[in-house]
N, C-alpha and C. Protein backbone atom coordinates (compact mmCIF):
# COMPACT_ATOMS: atom_id res chain seq x y z
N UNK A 1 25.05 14.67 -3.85
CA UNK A 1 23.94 14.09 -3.14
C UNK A 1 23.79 12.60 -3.45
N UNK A 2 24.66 12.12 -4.15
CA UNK A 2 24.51 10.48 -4.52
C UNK A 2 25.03 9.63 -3.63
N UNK A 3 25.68 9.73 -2.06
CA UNK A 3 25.73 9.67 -0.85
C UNK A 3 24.66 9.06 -0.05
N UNK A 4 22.99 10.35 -0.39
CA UNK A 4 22.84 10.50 1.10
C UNK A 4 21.87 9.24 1.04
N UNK A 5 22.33 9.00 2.26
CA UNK A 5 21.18 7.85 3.10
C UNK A 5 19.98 7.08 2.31
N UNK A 6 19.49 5.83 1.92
CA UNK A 6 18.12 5.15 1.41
C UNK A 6 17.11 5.26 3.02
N UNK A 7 17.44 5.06 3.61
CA UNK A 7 16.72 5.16 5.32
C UNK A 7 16.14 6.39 6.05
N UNK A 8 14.99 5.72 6.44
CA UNK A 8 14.77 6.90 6.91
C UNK A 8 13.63 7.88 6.76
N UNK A 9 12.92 8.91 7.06
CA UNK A 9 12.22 10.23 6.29
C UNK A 9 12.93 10.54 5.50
N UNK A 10 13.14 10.02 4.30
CA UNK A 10 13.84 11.05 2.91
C UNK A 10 12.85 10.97 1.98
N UNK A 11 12.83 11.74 1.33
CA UNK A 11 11.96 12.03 -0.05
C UNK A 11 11.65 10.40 -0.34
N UNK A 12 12.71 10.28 -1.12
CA UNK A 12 12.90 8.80 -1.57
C UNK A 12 12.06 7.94 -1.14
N UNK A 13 12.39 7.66 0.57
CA UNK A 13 11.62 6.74 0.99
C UNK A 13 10.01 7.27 1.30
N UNK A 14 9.66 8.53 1.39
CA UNK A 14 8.22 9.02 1.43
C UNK A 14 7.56 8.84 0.16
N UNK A 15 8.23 8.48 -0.79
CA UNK A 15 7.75 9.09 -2.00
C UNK A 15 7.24 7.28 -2.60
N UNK A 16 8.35 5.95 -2.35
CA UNK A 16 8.01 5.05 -2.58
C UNK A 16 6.83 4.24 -1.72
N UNK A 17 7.01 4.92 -0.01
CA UNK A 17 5.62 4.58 0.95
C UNK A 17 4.43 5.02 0.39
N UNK A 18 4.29 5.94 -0.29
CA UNK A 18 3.38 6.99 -0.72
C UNK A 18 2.96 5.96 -2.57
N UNK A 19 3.54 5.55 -3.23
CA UNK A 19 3.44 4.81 -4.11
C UNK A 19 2.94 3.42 -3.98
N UNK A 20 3.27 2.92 -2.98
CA UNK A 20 2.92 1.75 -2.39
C UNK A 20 1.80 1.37 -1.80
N UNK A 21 1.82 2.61 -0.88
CA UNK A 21 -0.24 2.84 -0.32
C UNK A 21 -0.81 2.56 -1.43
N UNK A 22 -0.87 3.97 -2.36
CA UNK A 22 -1.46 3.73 -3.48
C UNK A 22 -2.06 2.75 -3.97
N UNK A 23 -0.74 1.48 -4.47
CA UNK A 23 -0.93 0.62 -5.39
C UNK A 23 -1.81 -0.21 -4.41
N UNK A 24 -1.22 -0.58 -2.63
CA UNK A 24 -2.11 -1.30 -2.34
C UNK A 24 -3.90 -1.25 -1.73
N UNK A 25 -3.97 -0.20 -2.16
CA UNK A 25 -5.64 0.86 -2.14
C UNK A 25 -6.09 0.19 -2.97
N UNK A 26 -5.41 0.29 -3.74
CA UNK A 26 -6.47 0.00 -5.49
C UNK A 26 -6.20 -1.46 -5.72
N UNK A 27 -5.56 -2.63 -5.58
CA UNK A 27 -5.61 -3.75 -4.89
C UNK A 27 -6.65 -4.25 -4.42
N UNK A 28 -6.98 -3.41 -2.93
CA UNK A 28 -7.99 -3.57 -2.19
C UNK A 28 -9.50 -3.67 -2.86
N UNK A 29 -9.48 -2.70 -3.32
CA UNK A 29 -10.86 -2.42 -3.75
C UNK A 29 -11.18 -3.07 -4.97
N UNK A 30 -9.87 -3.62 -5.74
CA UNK A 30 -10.04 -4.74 -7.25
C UNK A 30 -10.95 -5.87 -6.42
N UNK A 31 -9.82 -6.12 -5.43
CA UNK A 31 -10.49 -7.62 -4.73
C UNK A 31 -11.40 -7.43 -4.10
N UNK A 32 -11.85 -6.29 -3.62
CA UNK A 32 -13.12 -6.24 -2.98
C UNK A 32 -14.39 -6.49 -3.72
N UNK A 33 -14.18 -5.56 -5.22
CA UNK A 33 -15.29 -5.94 -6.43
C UNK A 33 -15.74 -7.45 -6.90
N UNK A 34 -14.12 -7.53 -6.93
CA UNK A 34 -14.36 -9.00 -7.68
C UNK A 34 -14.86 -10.34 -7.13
N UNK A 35 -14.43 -9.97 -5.75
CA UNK A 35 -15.09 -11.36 -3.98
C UNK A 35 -16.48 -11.21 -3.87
N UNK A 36 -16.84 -9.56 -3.89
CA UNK A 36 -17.87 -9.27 -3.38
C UNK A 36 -18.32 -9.47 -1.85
N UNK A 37 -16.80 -9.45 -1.25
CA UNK A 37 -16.76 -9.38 -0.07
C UNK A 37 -15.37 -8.21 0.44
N UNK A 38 -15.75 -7.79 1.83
CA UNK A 38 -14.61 -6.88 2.20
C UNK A 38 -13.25 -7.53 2.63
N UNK A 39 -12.28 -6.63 2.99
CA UNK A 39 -11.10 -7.20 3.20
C UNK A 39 -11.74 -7.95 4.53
N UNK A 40 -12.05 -7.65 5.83
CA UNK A 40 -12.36 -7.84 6.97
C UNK A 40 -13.09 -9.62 6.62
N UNK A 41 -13.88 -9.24 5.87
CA UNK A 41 -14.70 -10.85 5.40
C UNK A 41 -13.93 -12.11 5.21
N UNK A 42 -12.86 -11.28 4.13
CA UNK A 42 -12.14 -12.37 3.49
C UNK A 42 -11.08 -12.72 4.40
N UNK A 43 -10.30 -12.22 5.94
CA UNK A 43 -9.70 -12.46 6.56
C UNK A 43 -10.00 -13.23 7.90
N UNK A 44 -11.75 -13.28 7.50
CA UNK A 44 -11.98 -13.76 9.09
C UNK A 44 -12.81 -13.15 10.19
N UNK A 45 -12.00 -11.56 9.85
CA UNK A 45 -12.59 -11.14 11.07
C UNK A 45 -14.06 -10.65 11.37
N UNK A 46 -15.16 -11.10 10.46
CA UNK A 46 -16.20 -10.87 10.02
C UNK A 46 -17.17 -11.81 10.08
């Protein structure tokens, strides 16, 4: 299995999208505490 594919629906790549949300969730909400404004605010669209 050290072959198959990085692309794609594979574990692999679900598993690092899925890690990544994550990290950038909790990101969000650091900078949200710390601005005291929302993402939407701090971009403008607000």
């Amino acid at each position: 299995m050290e072959n198959e594919t990085k692309f794609g629906f594979t574990q692999f790549a679900e598993t690092w999208n899925g890690r990544l949300a994550m990290l950038g969730f909790v990101i969000g909400i650091a900078t949200e505490i710390m601005t005291g404004q929302g993402i939407l605010s701090q971009i403008g669209l607000i």
